[in-house]
N, C-alpha and C. Protein backbone atom coordinates (compact mmCIF):
# COMPACT_ATOMS: atom_id res chain seq x y z
N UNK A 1 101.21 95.79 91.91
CA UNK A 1 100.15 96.45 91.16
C UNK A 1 99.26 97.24 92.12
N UNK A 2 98.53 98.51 91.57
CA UNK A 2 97.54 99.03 92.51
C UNK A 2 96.49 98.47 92.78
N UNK A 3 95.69 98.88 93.98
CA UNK A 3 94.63 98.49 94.77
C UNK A 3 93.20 99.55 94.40
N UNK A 4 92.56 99.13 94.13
CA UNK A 4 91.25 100.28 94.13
C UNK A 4 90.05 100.03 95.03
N UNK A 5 89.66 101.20 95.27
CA UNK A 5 88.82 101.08 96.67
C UNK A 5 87.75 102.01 95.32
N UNK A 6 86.24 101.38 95.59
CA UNK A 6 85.37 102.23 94.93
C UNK A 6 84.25 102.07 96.07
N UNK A 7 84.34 103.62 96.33
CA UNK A 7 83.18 104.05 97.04
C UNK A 7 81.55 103.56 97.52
N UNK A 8 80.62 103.23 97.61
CA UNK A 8 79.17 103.00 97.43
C UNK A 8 78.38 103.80 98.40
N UNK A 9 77.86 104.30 97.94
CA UNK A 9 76.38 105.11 99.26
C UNK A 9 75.17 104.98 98.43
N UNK A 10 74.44 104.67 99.51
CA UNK A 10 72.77 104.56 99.05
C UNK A 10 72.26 105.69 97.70
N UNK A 11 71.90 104.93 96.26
CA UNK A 11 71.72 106.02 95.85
C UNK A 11 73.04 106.45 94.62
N UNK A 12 73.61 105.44 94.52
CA UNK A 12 74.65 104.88 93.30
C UNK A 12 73.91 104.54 92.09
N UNK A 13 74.79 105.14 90.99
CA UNK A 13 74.13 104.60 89.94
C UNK A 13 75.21 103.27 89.82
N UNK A 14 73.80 102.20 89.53
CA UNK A 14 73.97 100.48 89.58
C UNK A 14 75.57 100.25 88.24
N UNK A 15 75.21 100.72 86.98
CA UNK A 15 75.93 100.56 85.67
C UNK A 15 77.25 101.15 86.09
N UNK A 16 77.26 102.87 86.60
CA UNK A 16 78.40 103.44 86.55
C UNK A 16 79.71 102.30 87.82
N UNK A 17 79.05 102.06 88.82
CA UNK A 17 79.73 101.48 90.11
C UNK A 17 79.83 99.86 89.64
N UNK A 18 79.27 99.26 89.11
CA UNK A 18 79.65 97.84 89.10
C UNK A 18 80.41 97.61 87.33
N UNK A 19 80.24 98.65 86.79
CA UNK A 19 81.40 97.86 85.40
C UNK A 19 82.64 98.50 85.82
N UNK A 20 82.84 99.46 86.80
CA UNK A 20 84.56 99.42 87.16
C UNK A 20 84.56 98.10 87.77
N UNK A 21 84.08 97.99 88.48
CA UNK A 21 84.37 96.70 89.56
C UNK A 21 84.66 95.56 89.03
N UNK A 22 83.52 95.23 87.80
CA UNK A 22 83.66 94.05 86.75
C UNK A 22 84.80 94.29 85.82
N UNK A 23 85.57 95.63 85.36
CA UNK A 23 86.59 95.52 84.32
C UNK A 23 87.45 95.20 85.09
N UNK A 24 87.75 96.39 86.51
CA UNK A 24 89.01 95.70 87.02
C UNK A 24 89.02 94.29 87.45
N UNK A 25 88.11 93.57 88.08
CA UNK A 25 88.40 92.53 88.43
C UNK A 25 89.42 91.94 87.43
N UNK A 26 88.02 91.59 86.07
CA UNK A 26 88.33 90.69 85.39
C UNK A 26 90.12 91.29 84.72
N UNK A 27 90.62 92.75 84.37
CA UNK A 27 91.80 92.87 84.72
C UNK A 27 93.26 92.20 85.51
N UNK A 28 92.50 91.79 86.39
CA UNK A 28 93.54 91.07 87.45
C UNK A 28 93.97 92.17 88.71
N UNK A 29 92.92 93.08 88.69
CA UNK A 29 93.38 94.62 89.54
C UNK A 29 92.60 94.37 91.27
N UNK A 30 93.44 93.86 92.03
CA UNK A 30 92.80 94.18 93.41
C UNK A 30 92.03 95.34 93.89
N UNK A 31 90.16 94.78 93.86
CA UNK A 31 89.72 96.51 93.72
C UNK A 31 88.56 95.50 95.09
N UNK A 32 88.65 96.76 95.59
CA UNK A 32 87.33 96.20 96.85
C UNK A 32 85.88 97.37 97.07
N UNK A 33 84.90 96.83 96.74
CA UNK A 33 83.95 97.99 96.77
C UNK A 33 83.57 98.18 98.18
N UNK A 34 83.17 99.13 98.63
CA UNK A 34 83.35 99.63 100.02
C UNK A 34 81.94 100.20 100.27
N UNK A 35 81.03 100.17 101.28
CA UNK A 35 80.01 100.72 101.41
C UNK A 35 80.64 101.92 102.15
N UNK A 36 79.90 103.02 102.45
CA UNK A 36 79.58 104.48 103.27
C UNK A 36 78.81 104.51 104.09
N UNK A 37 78.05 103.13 103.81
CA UNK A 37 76.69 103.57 105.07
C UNK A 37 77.12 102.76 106.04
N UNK A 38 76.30 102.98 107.39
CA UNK A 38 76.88 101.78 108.20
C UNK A 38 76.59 100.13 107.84
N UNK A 39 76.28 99.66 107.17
CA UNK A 39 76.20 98.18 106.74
C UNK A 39 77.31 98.06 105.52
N UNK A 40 77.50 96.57 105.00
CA UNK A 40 78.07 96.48 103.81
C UNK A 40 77.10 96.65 102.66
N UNK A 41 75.25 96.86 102.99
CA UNK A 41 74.58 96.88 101.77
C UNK A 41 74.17 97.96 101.88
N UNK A 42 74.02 98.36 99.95
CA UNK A 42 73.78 99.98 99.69
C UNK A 42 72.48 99.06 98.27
N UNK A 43 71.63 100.39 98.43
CA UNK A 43 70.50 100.11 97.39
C UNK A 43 71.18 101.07 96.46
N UNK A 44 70.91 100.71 95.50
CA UNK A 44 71.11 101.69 94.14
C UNK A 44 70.10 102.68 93.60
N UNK A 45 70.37 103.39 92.95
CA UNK A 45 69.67 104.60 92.65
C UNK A 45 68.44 103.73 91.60
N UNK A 46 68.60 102.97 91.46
CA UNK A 46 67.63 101.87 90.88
C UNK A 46 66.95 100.81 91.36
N UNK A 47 67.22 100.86 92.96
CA UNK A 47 67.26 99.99 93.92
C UNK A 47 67.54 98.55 93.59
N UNK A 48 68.83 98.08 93.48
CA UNK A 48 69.20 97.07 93.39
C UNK A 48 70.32 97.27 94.73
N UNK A 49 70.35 96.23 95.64
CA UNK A 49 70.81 95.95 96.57
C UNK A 49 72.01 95.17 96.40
N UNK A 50 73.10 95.87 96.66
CA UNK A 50 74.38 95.02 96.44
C UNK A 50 75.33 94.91 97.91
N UNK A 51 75.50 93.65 98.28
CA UNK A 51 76.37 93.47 99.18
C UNK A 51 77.67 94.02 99.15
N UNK A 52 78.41 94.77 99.72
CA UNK A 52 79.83 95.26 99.32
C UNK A 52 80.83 94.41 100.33
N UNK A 53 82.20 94.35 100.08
CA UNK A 53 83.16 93.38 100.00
C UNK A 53 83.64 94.28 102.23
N UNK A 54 83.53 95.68 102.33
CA UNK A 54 83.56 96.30 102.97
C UNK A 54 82.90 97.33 103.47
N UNK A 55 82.74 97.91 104.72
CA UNK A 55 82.57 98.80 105.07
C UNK A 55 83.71 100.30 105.42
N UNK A 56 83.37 101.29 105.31
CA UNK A 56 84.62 102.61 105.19
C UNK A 56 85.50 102.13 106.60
N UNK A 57 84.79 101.91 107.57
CA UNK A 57 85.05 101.59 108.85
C UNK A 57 86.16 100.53 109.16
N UNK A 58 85.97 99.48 108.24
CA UNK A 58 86.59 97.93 107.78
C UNK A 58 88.23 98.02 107.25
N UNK A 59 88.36 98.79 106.40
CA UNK A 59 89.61 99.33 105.73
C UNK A 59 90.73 100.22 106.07
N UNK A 60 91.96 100.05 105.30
CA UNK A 60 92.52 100.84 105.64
C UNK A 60 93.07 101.62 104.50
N UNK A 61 92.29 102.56 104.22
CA UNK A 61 92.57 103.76 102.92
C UNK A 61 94.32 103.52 102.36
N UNK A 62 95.31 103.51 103.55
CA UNK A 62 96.54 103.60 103.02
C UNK A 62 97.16 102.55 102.32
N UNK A 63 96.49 101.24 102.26
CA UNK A 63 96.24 100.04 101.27
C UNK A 63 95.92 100.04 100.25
N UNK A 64 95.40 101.41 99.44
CA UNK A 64 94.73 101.64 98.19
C UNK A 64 95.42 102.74 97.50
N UNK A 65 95.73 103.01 96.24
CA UNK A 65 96.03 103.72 95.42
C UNK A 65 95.34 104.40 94.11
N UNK A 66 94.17 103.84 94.30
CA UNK A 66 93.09 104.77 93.52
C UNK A 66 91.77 104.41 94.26
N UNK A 67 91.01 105.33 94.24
CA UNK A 67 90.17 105.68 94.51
C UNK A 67 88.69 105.90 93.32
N UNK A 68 87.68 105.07 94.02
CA UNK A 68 86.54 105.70 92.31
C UNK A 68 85.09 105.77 93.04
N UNK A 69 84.44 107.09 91.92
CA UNK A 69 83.61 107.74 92.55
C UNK A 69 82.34 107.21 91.64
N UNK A 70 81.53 106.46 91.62
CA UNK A 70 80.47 106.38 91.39
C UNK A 70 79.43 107.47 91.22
N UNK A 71 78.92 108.05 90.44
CA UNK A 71 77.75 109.14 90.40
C UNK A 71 76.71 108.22 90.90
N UNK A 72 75.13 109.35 90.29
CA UNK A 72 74.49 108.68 90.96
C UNK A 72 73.54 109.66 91.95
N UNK A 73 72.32 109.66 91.75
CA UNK A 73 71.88 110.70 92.73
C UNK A 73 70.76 109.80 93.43
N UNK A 74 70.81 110.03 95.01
CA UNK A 74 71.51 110.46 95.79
C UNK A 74 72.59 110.16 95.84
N UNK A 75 73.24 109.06 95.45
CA UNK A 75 74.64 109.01 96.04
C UNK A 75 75.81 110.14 95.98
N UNK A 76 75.82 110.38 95.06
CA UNK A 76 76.75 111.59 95.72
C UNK A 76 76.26 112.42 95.97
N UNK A 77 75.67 112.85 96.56
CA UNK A 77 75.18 113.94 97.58
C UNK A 77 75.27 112.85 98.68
N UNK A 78 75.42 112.11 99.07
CA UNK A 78 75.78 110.98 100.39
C UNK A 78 77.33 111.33 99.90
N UNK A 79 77.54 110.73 99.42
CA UNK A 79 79.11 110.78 99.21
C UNK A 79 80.16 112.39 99.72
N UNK A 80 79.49 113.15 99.11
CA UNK A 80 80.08 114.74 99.09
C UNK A 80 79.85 114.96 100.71
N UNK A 81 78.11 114.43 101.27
CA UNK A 81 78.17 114.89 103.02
C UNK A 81 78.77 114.00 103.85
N UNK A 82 79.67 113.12 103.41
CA UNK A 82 80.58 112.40 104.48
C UNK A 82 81.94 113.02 104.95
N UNK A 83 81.82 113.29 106.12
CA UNK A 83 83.77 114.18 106.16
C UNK A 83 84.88 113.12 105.94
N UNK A 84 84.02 111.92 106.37
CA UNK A 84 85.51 110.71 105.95
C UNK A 84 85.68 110.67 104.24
N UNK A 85 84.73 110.81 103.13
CA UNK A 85 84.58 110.62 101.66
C UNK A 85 85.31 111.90 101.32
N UNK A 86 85.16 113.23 101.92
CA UNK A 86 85.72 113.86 101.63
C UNK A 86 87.57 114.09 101.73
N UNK A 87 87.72 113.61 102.47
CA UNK A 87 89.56 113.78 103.72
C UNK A 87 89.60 112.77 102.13
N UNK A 88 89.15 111.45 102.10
CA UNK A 88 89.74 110.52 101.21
C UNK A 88 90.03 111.21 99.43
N UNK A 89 89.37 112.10 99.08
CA UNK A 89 89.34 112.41 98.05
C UNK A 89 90.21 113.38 98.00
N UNK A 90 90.43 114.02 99.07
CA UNK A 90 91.71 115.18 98.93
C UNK A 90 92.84 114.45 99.00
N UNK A 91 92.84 113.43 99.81
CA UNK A 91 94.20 112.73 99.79
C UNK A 91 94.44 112.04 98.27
N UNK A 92 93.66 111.47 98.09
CA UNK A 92 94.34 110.70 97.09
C UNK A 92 94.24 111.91 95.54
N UNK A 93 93.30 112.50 95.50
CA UNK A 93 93.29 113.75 94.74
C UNK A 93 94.91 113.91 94.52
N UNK A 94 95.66 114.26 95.71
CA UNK A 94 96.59 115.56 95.85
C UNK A 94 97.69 114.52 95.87
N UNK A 95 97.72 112.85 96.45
CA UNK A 95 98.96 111.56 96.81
C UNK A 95 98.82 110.34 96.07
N UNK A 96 97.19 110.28 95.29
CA UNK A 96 97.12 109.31 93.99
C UNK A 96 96.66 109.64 92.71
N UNK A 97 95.38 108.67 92.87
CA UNK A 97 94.76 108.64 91.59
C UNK A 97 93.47 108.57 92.39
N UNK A 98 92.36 109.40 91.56
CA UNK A 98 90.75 109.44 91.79
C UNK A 98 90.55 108.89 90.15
N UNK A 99 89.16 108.38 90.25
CA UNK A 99 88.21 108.09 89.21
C UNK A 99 86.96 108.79 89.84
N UNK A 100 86.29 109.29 88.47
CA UNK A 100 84.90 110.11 89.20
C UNK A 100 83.83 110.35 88.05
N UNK A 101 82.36 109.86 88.13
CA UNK A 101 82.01 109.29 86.44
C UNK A 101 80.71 110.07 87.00
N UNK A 102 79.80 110.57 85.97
CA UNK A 102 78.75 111.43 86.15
C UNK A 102 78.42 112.16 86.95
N UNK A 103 77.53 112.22 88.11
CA UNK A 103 78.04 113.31 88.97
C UNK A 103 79.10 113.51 90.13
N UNK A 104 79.66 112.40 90.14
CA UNK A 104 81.00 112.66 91.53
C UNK A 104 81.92 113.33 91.22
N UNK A 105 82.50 113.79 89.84
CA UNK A 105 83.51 114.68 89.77
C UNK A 105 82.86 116.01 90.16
N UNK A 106 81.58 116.11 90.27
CA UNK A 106 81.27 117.67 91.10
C UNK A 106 81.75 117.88 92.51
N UNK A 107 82.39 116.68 93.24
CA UNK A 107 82.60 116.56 94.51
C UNK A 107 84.55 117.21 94.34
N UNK A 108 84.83 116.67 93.44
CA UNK A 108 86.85 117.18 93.14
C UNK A 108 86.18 119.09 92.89
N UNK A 109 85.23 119.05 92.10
CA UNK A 109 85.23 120.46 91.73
C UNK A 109 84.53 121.11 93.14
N UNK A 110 83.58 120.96 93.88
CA UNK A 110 83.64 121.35 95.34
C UNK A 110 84.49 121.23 95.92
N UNK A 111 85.25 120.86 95.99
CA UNK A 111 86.88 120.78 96.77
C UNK A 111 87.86 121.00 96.81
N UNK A 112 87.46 121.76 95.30
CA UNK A 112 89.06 122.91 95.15
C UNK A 112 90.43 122.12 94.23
N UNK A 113 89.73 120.58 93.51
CA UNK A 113 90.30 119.60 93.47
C UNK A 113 90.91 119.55 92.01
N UNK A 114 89.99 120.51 90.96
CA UNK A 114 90.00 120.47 89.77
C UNK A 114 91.27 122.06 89.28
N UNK A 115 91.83 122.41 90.19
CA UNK A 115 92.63 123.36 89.35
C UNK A 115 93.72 123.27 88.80
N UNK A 116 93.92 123.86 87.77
CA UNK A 116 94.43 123.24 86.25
C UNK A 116 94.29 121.91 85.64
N UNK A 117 93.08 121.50 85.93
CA UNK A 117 92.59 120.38 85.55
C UNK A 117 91.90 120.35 84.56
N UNK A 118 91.78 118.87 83.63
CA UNK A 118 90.50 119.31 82.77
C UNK A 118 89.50 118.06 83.37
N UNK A 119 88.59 118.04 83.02
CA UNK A 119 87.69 117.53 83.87
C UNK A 119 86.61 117.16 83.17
N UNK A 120 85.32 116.10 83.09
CA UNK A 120 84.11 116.03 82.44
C UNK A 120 83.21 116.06 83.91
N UNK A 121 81.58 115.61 83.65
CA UNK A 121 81.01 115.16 84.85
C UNK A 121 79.60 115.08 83.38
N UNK A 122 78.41 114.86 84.67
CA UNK A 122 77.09 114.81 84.00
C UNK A 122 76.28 116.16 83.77
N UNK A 123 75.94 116.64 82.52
CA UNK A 123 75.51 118.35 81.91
C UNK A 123 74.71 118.47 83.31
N UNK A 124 75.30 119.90 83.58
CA UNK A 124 74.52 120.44 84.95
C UNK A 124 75.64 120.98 86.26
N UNK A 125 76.16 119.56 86.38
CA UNK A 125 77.22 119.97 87.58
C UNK A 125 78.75 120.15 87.35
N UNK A 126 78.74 120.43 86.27
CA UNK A 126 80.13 121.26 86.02
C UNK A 126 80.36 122.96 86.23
N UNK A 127 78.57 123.36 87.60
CA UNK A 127 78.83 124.34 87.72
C UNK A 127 79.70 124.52 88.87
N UNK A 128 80.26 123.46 89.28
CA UNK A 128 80.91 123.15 90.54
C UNK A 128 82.83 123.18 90.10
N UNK A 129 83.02 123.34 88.75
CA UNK A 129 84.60 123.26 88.34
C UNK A 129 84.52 124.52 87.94
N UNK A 130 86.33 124.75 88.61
CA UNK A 130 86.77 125.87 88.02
C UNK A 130 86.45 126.65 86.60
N UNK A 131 86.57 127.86 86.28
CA UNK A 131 86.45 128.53 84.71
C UNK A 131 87.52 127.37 84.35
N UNK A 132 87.24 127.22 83.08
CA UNK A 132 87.93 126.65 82.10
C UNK A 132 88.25 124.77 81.81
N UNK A 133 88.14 124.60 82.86
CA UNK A 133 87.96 123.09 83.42
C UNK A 133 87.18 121.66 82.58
N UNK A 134 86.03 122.35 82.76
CA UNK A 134 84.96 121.38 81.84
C UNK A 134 85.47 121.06 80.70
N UNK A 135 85.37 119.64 80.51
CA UNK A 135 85.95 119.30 78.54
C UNK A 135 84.85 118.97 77.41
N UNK A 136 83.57 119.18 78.07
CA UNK A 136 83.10 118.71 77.21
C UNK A 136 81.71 117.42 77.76
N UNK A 137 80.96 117.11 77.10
CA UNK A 137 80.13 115.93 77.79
C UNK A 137 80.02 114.85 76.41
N UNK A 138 79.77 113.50 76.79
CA UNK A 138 79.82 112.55 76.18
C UNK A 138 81.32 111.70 76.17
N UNK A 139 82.11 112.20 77.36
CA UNK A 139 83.40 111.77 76.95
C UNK A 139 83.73 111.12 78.46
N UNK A 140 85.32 110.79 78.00
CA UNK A 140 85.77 110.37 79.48
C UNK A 140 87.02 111.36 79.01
N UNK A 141 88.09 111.91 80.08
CA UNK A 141 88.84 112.93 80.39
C UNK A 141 90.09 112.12 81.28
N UNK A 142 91.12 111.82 80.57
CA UNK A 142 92.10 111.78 81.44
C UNK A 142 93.30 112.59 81.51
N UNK A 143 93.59 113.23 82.90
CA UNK A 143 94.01 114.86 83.23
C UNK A 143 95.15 113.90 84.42
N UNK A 144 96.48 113.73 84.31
CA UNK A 144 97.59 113.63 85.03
C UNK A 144 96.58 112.02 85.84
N UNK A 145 96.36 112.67 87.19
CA UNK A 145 96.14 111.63 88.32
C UNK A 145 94.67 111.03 88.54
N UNK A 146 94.23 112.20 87.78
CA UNK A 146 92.63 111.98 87.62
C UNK A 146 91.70 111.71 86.18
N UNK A 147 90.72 110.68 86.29
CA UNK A 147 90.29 110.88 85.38
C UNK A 147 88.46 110.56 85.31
N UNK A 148 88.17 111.17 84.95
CA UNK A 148 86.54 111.72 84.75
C UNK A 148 86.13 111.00 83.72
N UNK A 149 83.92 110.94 83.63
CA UNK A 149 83.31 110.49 83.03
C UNK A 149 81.89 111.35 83.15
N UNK A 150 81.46 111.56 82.04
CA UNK A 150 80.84 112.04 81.74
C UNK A 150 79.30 111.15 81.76
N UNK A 151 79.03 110.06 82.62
CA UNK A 151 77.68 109.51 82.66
C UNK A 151 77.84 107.81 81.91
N UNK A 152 76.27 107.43 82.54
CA UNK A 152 76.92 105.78 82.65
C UNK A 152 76.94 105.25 81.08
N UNK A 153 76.75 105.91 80.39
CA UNK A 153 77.21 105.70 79.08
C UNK A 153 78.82 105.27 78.50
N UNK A 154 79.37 106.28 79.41
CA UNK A 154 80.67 105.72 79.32
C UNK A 154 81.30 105.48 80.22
N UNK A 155 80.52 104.37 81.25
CA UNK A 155 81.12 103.78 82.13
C UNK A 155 81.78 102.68 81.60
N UNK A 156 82.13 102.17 80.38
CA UNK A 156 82.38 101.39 80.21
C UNK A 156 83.92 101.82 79.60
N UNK A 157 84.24 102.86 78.60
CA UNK A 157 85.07 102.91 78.32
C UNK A 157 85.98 104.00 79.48
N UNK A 158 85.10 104.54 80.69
CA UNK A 158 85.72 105.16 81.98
C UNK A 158 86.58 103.91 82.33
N UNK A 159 85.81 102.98 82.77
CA UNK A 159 86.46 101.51 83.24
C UNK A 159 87.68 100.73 82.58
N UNK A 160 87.66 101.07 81.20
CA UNK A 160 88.87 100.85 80.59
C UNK A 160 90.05 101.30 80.57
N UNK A 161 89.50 103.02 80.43
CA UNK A 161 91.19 104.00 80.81
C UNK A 161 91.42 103.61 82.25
N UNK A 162 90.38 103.56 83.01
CA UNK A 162 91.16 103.04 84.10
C UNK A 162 92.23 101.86 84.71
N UNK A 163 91.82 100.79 83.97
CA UNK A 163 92.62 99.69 83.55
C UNK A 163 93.59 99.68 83.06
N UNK A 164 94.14 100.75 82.26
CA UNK A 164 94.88 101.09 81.12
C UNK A 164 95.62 101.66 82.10
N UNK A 165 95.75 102.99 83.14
CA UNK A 165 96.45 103.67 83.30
C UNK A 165 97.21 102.99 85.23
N UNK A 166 96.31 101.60 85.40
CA UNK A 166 96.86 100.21 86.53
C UNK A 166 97.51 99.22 85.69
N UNK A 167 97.23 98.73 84.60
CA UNK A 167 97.67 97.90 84.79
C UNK A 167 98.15 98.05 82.86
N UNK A 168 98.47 98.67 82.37
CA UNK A 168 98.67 98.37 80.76
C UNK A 168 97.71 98.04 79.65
N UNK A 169 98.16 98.68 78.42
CA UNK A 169 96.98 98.55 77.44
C UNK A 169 96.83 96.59 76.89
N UNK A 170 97.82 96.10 77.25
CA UNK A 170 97.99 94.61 77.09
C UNK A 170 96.62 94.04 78.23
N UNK A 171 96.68 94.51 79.21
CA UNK A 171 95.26 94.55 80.36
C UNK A 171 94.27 95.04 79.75
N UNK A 172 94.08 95.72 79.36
CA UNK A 172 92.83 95.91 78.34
C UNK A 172 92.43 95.29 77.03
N UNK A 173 93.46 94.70 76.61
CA UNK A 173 93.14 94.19 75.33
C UNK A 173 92.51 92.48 75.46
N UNK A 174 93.05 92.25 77.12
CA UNK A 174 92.62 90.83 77.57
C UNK A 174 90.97 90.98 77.52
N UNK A 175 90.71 92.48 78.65
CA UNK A 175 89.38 92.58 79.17
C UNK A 175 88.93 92.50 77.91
N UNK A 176 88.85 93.66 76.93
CA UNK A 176 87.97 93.73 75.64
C UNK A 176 88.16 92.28 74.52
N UNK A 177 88.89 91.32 74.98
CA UNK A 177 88.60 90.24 74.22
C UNK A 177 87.85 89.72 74.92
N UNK A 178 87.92 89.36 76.01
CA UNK A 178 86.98 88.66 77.06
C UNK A 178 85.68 88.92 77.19
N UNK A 179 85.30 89.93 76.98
CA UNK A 179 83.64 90.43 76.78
C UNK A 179 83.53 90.90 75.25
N UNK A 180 84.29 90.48 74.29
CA UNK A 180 83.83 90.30 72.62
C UNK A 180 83.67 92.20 72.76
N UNK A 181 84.70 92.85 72.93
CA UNK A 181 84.34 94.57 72.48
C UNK A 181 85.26 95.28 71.27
């Protein structure tokens, strides 16, 4: 089964970054949250302080097969000015699977990442995707290898297609009994 590595930099939104973490777990999906900064702890854009399982430094990217982007301001703008966050997102962009939920899919669309793609993000920074790209807001978007979220509203059902497209809709039907959805 795949491995997911989800991102963290100071400046994460708290909801969007910890209900992937909580669906896949409870999934059965080997997912390790990873700090960006030099420590394993990142404050949240709400300042809640979460210990992470790793540091970028700690890992080895070629152990993982999806990748997920937490929005979140600052955080991605931390996220987008790292050259290591970036190399990782083209790779797995172009050799896996990305996840990217309110504003981090502006980071695939800075990167040249979104063409012939369709794509969501949070109203504002979809001035960063190609013409034609944007699907829409209030949604989640799943486009081949990638799939987008439109804000922590639907971090929850972001967290599900993601589950869905690791591990089977039978994996999801465990999670959504398990938390009564």
């Amino acid at each position: 089964m795949s491995a997911v590595l989800i991102l963290a930099a100071d400046g994460f939104e708290t909801i969007e970054c910890l209900t992937i973490l909580d669906v896949l777990r409870r999934g059965g999906v080997r997912t390790s949250l990873v700090s960006t900064m030099d420590t394993r702890e990142c404050v949240s854009a709400q300042q809640v302080t979460i210990a992470c399982d790793f540091t970028l430094d700690e890992i080895n990217p070629d152990d993982y097969d999806w990748l997920i982007l937490p929005g979140g301001m600052p955080g991605t703008t931390h996220l987008r000015n790292d050259p290591r966050v970036c190399a990782l997102v083209e790779d797995f962009a172009i050799n896996k699977h990305v996840g990217a939920i309110c504003a981090a899919p502006s980071i695939l669309g800075e990167l040249g990442l979104l063409i012939g793609k369709r794509a969501t993000c949070f109203p504002g920074f979809e001035e960063s995707f190609p013409a034609g790209t944007y699907a829409g807001s209030k949604t989640v978007v799943v486009d081949g290898n990638l799939i987008t979220a439109s804000a922590m509203g639907q971090a929850l059902p972001f967290a599900l297609a993601v589950l869905e497209s690791i591990a089977g809709k039978k994996a999801v039907e465990k999670v959504r009994e398990g938390i009564q959805l």
